[in-house]
C-alpha atoms as a PDB file:
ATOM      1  CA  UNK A   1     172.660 169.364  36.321  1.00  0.00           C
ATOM      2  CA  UNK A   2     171.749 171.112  33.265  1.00  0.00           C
ATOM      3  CA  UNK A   3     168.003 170.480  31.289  1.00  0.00           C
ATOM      4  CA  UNK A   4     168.354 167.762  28.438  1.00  0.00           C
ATOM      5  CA  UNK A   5     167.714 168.818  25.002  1.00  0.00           C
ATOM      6  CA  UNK A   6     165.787 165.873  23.915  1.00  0.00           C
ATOM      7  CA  UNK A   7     164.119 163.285  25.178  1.00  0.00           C
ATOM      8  CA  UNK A   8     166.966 160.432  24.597  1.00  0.00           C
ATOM      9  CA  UNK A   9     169.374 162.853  27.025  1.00  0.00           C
ATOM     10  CA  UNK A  10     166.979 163.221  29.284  1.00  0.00           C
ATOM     11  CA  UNK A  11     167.030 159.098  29.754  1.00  0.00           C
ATOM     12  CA  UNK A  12     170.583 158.949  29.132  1.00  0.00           C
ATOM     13  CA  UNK A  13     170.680 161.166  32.342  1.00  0.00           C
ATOM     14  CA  UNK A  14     168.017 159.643  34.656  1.00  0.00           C
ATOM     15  CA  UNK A  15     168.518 155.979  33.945  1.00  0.00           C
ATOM     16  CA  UNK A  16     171.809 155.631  35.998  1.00  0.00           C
ATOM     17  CA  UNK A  17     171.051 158.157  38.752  1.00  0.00           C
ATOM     18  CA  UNK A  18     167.798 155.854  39.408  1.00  0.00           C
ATOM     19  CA  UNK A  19     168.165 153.670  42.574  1.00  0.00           C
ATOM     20  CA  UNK A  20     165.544 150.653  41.418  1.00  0.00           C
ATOM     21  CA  UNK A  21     167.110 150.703  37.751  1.00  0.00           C
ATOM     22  CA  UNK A  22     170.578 150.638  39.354  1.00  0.00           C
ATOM     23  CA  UNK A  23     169.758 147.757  41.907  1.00  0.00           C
ATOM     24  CA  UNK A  24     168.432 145.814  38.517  1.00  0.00           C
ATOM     25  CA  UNK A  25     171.496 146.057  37.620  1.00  0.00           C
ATOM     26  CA  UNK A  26     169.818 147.498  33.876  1.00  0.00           C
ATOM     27  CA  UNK A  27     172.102 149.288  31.290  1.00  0.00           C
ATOM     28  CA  UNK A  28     171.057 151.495  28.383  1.00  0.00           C
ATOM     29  CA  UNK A  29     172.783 150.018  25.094  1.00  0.00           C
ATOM     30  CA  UNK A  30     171.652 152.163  22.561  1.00  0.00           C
ATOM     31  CA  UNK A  31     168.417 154.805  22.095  1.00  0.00           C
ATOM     32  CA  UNK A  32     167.297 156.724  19.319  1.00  0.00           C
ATOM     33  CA  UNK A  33     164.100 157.915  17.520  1.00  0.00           C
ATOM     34  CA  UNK A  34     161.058 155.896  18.677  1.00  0.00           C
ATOM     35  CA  UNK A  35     163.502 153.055  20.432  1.00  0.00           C
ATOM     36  CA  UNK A  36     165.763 151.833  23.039  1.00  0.00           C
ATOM     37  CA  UNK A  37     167.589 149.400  23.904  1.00  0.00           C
ATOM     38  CA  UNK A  38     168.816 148.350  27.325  1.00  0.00           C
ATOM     39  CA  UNK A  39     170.663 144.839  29.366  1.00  0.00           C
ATOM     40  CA  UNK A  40     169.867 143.632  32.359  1.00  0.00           C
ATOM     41  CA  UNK A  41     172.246 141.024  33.506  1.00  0.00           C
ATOM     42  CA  UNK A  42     171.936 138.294  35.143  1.00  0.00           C
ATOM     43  CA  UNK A  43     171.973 138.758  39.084  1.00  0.00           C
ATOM     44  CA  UNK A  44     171.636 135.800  41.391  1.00  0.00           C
ATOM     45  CA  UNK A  45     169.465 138.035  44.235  1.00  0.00           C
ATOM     46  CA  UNK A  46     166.566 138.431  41.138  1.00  0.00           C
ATOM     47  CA  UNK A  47     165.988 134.505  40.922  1.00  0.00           C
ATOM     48  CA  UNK A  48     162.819 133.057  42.061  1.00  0.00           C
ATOM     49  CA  UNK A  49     164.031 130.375  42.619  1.00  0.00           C
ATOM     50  CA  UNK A  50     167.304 127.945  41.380  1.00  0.00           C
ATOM     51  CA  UNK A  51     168.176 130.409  38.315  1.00  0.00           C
ATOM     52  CA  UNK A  52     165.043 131.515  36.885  1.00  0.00           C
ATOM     53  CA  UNK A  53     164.717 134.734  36.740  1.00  0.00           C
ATOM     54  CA  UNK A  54     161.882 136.139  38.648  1.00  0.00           C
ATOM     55  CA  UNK A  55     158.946 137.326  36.932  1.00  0.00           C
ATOM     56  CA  UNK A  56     158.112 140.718  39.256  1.00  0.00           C
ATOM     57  CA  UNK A  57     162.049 141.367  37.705  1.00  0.00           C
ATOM     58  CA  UNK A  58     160.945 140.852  34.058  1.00  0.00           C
ATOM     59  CA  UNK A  59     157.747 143.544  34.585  1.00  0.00           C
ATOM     60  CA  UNK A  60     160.105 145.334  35.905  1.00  0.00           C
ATOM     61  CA  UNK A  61     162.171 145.343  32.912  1.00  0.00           C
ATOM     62  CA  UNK A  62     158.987 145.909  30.863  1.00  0.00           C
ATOM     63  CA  UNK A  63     158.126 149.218  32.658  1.00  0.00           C
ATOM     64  CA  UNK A  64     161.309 150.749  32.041  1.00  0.00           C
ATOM     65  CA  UNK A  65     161.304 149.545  28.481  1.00  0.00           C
ATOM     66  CA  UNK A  66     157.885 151.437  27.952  1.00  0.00           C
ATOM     67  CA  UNK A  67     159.711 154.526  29.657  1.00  0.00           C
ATOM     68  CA  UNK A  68     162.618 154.533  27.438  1.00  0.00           C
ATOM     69  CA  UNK A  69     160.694 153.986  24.415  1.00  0.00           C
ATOM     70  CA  UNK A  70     158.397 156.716  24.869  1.00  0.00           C
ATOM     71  CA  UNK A  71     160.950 159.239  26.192  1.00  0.00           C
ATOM     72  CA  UNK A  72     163.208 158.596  23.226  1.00  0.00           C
ATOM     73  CA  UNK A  73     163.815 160.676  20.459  1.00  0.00           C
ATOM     74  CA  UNK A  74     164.062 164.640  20.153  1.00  0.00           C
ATOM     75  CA  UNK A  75     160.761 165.668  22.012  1.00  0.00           C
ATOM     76  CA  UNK A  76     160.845 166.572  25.716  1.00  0.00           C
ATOM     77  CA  UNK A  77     157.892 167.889  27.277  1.00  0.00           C
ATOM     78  CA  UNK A  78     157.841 171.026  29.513  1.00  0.00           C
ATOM     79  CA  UNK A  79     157.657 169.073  32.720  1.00  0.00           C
ATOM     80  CA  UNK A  80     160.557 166.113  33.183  1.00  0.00           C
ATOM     81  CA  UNK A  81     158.239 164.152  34.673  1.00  0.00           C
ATOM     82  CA  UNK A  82     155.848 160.856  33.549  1.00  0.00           C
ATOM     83  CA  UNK A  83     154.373 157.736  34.690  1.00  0.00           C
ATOM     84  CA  UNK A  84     153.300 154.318  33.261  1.00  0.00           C
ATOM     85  CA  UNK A  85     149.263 154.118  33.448  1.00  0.00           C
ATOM     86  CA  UNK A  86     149.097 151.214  32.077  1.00  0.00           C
ATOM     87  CA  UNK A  87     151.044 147.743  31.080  1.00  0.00           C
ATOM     88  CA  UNK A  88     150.309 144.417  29.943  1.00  0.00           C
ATOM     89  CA  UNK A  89     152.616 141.508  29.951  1.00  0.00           C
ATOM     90  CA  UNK A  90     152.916 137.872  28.391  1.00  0.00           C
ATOM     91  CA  UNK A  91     155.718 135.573  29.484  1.00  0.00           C
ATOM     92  CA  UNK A  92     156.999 133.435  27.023  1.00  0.00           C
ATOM     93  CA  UNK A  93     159.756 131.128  28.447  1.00  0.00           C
ATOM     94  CA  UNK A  94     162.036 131.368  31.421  1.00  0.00           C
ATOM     95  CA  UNK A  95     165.093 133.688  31.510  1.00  0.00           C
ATOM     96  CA  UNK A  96     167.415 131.104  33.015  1.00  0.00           C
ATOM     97  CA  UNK A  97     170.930 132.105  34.552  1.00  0.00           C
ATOM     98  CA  UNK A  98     171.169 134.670  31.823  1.00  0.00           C
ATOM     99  CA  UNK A  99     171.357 139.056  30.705  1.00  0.00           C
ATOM    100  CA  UNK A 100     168.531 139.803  28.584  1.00  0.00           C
ATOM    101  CA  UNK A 101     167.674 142.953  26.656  1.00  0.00           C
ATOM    102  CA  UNK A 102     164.880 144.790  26.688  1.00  0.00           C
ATOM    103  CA  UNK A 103     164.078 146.348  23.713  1.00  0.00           C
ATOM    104  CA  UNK A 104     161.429 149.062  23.175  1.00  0.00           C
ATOM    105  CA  UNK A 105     159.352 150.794  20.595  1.00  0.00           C
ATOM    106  CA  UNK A 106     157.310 153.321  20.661  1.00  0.00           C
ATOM    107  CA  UNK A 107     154.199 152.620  18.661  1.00  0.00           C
ATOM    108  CA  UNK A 108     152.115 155.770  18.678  1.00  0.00           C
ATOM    109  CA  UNK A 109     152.567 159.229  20.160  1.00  0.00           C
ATOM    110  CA  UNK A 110     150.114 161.340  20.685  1.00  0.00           C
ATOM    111  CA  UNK A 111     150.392 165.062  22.836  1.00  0.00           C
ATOM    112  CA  UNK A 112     150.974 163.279  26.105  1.00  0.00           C
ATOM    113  CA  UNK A 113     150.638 159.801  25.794  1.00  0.00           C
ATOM    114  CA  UNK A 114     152.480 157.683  24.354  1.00  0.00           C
ATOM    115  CA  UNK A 115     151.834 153.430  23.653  1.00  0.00           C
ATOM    116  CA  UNK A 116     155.111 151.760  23.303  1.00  0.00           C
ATOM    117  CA  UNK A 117     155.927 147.959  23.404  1.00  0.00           C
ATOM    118  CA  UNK A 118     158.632 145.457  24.486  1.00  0.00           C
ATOM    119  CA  UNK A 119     160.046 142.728  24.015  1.00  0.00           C
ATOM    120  CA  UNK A 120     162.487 141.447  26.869  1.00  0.00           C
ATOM    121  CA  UNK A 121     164.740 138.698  24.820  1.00  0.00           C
ATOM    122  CA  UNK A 122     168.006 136.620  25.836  1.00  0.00           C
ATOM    123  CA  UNK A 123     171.222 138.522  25.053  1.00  0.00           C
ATOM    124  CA  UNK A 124     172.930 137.072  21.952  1.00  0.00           C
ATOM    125  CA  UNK A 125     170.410 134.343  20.969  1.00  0.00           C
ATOM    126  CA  UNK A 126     167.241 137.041  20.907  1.00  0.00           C
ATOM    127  CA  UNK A 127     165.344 134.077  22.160  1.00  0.00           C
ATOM    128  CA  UNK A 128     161.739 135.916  23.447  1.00  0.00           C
ATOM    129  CA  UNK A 129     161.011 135.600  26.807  1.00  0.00           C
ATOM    130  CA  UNK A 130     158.348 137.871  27.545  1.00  0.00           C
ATOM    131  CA  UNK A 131     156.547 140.409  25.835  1.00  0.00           C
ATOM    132  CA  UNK A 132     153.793 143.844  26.814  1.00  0.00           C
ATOM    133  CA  UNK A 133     152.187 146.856  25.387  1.00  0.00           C
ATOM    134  CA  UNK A 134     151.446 149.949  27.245  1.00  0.00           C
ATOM    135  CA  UNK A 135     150.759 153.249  27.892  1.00  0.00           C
ATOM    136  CA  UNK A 136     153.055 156.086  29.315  1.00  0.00           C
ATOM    137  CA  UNK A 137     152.794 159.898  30.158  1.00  0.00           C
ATOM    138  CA  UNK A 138     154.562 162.514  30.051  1.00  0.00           C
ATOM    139  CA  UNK A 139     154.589 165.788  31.425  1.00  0.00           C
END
């Protein structure tokens, strides 16, 4: 596998070779300077219970979101490596028998760090389901 030449590659690359981010079932749409975009769809074995989506699955969706966000765009740091240190999240209303997107900007980035937000929303209707801020690492 050859080195990606900017940061957005570099996710293009990772996100469907990742085992958790395949098991979500999670999809990049679209990434670009200081964004992404990515789907999640619905899967019946990430319920909680009936067909509520479960809440550990929407973090889950949040942390990757933060990822994307702060890996997108031209930069790549000499070390393909990073972390999220730190996340908050608000839920807003169920994700019911439904794909969302998770959509994710990156707010500020410094040298290494980089604080990017989310906002997981129902596919089609944007209807806001949860939202979170954090902070993510790179190198």
């Amino acid at each position: 596998m050859t080195a990606p030449n900017t940061g957005s590659e570099a996710m293009t690359m990772f996100l469907p070779s990742s085992p958790f981010v395949r098991h979500m079932g999670i999809e990049l749409v679209e990434i670009s300077e200081g964004s992404a975009r990515l789907r999640m769809p619905f899967k019946a074995d990430l319920v909680t219970v009936g067909e509520m989506v479960h809440g550990g699955a929407l973090v889950s969706c949040i942390d990757i979101g933060i990822m994307a966000a702060a890996w997108s765009g031209e930069r790549v740091p000499d070390k393909l490596r990073g972390v999220t240190i730190s996340m908050a999240v608000e839920f807003v209303e169920p994700a019911q028998a439904e794909s969302i997107d998770i959509v994710g900007t990156r707010v500020r980035a410094g040298r290494r760090l980089s604080t990017c937000s989310v906002d997981i929303v129902a596919t089609g209707s944007e209807r806001l389901i949860a939202t979170g801020i954090g902070t993510y690492q790179m190198g």
